[in-house]
PDB file of N, CA and C in Angstrom:
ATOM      1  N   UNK A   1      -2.280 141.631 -98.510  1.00  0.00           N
ATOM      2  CA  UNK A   1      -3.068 140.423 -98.403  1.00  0.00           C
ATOM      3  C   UNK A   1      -2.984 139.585 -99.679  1.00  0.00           C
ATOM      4  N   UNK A   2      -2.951 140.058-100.883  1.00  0.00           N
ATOM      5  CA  UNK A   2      -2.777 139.705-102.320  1.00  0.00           C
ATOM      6  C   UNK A   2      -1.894 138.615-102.200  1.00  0.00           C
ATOM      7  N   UNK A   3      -0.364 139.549-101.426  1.00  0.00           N
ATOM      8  CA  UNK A   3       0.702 138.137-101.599  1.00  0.00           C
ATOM      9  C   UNK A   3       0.882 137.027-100.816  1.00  0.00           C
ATOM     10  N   UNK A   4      -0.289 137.343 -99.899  1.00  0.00           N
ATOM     11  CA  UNK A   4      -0.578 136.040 -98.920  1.00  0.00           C
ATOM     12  C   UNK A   4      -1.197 135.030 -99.652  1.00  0.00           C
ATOM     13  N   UNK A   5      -1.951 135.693-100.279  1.00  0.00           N
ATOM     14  CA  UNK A   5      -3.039 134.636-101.201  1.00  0.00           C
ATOM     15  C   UNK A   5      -2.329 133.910-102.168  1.00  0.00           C
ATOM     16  N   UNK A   6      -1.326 134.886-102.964  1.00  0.00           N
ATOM     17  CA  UNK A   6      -0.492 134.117-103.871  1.00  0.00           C
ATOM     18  C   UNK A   6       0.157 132.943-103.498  1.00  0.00           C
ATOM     19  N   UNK A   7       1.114 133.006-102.587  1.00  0.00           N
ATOM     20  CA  UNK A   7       1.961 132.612-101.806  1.00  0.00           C
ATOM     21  C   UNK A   7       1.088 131.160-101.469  1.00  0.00           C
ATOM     22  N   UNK A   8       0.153 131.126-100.824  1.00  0.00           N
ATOM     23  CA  UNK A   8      -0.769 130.476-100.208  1.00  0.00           C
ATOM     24  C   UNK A   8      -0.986 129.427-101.741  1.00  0.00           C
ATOM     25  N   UNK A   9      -1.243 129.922-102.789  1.00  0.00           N
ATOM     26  CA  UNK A   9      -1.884 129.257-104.134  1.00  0.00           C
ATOM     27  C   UNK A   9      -0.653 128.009-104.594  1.00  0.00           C
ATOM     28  N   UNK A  10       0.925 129.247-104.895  1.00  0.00           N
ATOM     29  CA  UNK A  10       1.664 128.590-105.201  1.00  0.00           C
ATOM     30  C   UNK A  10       2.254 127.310-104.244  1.00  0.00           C
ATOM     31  N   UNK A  11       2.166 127.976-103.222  1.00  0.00           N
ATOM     32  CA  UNK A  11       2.786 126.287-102.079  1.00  0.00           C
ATOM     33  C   UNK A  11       1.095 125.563-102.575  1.00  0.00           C
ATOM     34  N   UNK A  12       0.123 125.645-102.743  1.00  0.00           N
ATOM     35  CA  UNK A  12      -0.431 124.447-102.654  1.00  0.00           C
ATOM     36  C   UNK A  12      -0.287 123.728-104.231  1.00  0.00           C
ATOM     37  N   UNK A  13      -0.036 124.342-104.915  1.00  0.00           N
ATOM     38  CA  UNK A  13       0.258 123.412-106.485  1.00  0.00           C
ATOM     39  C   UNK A  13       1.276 123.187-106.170  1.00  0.00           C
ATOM     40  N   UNK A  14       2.352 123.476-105.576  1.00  0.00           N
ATOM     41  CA  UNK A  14       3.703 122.744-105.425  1.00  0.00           C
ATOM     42  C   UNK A  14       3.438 121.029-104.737  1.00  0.00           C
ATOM     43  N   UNK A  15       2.545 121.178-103.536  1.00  0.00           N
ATOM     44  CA  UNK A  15       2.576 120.189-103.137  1.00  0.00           C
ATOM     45  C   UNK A  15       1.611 119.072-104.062  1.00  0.00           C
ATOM     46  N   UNK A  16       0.706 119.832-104.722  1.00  0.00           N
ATOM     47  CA  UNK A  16      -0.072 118.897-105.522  1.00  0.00           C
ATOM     48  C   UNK A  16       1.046 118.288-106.522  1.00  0.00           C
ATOM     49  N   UNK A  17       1.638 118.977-107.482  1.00  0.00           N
ATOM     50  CA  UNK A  17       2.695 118.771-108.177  1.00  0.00           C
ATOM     51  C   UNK A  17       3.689 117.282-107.918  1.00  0.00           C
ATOM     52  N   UNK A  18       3.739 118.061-106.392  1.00  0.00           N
ATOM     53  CA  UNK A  18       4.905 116.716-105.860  1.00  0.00           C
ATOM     54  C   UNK A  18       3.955 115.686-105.540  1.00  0.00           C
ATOM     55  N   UNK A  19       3.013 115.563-105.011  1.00  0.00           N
ATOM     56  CA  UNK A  19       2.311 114.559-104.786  1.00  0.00           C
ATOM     57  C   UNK A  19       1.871 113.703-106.056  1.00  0.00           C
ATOM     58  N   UNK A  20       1.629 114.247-107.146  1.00  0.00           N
ATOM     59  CA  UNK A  20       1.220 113.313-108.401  1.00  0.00           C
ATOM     60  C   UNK A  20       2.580 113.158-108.467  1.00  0.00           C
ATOM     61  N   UNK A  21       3.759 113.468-108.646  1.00  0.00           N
ATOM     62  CA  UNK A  21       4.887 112.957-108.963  1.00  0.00           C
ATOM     63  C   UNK A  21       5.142 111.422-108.142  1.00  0.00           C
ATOM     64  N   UNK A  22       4.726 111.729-107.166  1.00  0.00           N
ATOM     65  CA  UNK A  22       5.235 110.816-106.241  1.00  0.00           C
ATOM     66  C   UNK A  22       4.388 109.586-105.949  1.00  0.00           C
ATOM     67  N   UNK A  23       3.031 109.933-106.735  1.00  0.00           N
ATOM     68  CA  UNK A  23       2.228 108.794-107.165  1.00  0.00           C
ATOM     69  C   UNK A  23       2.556 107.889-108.299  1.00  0.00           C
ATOM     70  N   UNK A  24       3.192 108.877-109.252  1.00  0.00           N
ATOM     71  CA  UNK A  24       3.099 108.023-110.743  1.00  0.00           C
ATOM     72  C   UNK A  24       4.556 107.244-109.973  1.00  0.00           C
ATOM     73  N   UNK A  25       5.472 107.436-109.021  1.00  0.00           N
ATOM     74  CA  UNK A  25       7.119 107.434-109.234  1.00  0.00           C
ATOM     75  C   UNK A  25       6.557 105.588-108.063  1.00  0.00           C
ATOM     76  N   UNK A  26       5.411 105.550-107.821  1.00  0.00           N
ATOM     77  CA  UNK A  26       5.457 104.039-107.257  1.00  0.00           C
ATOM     78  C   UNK A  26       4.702 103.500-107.625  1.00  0.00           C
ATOM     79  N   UNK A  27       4.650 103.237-109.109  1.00  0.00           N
ATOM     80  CA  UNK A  27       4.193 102.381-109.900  1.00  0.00           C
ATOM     81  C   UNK A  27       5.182 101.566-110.347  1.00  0.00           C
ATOM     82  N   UNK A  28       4.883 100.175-109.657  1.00  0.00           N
ATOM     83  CA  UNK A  28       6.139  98.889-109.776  1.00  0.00           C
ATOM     84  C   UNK A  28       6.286  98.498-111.328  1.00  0.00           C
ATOM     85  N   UNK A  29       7.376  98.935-111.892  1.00  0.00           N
ATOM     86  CA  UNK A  29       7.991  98.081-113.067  1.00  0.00           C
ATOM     87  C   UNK A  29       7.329  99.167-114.036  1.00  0.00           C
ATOM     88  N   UNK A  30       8.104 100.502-114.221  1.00  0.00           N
ATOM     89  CA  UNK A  30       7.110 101.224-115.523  1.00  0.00           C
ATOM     90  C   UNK A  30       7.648 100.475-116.697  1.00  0.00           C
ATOM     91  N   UNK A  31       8.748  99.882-116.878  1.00  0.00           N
ATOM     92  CA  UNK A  31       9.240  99.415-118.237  1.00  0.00           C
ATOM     93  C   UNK A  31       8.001  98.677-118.915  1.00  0.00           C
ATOM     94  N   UNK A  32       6.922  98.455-118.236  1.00  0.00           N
ATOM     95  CA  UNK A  32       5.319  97.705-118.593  1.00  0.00           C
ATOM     96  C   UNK A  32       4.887  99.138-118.913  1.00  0.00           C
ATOM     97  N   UNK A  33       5.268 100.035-118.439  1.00  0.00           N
ATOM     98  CA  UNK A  33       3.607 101.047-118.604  1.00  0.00           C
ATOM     99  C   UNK A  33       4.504 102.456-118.939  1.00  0.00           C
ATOM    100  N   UNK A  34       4.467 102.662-120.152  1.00  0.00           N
ATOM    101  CA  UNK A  34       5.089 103.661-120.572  1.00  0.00           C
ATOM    102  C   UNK A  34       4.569 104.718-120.810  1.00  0.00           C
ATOM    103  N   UNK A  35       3.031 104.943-120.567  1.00  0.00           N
ATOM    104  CA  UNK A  35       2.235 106.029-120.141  1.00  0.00           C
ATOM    105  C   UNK A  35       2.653 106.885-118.920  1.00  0.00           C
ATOM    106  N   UNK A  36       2.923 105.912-117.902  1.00  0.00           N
ATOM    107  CA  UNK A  36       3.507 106.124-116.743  1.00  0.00           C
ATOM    108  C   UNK A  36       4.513 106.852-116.828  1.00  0.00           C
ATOM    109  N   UNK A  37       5.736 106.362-117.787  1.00  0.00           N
ATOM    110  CA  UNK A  37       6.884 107.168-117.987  1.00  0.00           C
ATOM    111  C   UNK A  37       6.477 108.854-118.204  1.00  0.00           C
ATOM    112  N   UNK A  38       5.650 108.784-119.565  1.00  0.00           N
ATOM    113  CA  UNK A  38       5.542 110.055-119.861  1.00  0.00           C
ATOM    114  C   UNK A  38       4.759 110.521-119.061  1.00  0.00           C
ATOM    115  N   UNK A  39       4.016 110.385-118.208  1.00  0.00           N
ATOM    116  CA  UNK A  39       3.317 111.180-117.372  1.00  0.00           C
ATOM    117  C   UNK A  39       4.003 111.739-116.529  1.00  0.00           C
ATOM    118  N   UNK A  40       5.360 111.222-116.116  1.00  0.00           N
ATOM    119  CA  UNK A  40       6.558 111.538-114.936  1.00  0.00           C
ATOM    120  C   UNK A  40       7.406 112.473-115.716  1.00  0.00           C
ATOM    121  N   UNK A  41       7.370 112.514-117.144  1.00  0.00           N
ATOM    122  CA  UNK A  41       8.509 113.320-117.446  1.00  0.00           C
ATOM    123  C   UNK A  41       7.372 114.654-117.791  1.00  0.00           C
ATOM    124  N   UNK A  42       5.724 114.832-118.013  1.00  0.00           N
ATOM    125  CA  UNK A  42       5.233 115.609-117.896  1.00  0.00           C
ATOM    126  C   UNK A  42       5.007 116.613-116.830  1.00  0.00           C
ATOM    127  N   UNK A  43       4.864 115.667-115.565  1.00  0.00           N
ATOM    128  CA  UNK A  43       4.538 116.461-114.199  1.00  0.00           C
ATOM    129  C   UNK A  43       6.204 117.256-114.162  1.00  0.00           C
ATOM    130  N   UNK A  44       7.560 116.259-114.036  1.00  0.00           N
ATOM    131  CA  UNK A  44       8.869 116.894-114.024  1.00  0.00           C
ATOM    132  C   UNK A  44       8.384 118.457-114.750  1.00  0.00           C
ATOM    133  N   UNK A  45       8.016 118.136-116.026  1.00  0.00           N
ATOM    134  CA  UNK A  45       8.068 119.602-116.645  1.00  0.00           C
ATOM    135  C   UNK A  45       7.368 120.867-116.013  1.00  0.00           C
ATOM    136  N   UNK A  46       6.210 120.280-115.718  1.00  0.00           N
ATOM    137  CA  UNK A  46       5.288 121.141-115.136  1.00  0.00           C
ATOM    138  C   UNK A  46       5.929 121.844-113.608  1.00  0.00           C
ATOM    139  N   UNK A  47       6.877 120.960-113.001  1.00  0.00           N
ATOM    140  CA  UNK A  47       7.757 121.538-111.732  1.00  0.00           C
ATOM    141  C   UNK A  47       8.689 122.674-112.270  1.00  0.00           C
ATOM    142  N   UNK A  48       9.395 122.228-113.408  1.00  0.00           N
ATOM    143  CA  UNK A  48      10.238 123.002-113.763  1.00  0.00           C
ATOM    144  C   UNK A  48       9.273 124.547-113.902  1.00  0.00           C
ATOM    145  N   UNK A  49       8.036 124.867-114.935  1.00  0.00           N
ATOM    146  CA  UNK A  49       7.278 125.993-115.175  1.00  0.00           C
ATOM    147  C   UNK A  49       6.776 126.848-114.255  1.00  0.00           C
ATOM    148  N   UNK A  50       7.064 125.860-113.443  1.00  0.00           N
ATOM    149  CA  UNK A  50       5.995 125.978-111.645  1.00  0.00           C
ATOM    150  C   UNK A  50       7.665 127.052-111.467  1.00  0.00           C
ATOM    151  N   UNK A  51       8.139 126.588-111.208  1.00  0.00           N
ATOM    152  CA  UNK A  51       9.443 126.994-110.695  1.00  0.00           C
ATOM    153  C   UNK A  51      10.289 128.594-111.205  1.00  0.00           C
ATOM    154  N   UNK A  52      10.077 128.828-112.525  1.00  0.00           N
ATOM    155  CA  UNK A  52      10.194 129.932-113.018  1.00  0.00           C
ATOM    156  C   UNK A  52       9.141 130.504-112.672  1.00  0.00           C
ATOM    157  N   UNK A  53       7.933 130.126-112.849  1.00  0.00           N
ATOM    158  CA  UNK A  53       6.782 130.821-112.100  1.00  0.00           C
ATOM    159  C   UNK A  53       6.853 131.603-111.219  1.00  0.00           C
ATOM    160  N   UNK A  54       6.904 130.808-109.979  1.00  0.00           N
ATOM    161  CA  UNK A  54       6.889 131.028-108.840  1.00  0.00           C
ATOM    162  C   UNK A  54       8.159 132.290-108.468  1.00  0.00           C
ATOM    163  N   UNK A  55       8.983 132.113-109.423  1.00  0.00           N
ATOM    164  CA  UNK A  55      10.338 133.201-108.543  1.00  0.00           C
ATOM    165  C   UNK A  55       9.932 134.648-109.421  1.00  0.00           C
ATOM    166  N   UNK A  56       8.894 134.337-110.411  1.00  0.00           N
ATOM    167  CA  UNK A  56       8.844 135.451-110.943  1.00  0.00           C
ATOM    168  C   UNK A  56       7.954 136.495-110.362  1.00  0.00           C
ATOM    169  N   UNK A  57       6.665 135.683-109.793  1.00  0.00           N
ATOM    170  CA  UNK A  57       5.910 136.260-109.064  1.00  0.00           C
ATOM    171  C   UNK A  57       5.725 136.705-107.730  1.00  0.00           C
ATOM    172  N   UNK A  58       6.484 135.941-107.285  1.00  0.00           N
ATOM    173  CA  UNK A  58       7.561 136.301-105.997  1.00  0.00           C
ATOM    174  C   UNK A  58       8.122 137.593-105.718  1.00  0.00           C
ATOM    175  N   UNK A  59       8.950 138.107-107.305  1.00  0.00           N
ATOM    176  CA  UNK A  59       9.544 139.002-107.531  1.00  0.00           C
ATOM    177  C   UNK A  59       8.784 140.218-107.889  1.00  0.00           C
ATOM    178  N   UNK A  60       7.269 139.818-108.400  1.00  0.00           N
ATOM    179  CA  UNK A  60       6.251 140.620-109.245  1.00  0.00           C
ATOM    180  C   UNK A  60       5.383 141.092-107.592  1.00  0.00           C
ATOM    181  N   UNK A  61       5.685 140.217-106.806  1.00  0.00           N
ATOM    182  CA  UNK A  61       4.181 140.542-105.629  1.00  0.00           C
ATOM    183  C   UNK A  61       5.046 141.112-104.476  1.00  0.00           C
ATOM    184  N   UNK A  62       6.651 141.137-104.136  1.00  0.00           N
ATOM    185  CA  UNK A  62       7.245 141.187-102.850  1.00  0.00           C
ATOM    186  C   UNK A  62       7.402 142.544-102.979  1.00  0.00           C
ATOM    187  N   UNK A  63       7.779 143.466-104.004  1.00  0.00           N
ATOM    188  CA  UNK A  63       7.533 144.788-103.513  1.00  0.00           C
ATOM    189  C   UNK A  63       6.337 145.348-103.395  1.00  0.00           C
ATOM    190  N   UNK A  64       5.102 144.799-103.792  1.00  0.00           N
ATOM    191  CA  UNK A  64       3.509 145.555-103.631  1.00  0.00           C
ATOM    192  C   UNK A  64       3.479 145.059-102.061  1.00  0.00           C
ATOM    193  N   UNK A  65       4.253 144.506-101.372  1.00  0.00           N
ATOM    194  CA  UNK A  65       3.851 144.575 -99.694  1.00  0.00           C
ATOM    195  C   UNK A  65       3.610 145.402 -98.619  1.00  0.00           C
TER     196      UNK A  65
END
């Protein structure tokens, strides 16, 4: 049940993840708002951490099944 829950946690920050990405990414004209920029190359990062994350725990929870 553990890795249901996990499983369950990580798809929902994934989609949160992508969803702020995909908020900051339609903001018309960032060359005005360069907060904006770095906030896009922050969330990017945070996908990338998400991403090693996720295969590690994957790997950490799929044999306790």
């Amino acid at each position: 049940m553990s890795s249901e829950l996990i499983r369950k946690a990580l798809n929902n920050r994934h989609s949160q993840l992508i969803t702020q990405y995909a908020e900051l990414n339609n903001v018309l004209d960032l060359r005005l708002k360069p907060d904006v920029q770095e906030a896009m190359k922050n969330v990017e990062k945070q996908l990338k951490d998400f991403e090693k994350d996720r295969e590690r725990l994957y790997v950490e929870y799929s044999h306790k099944i």
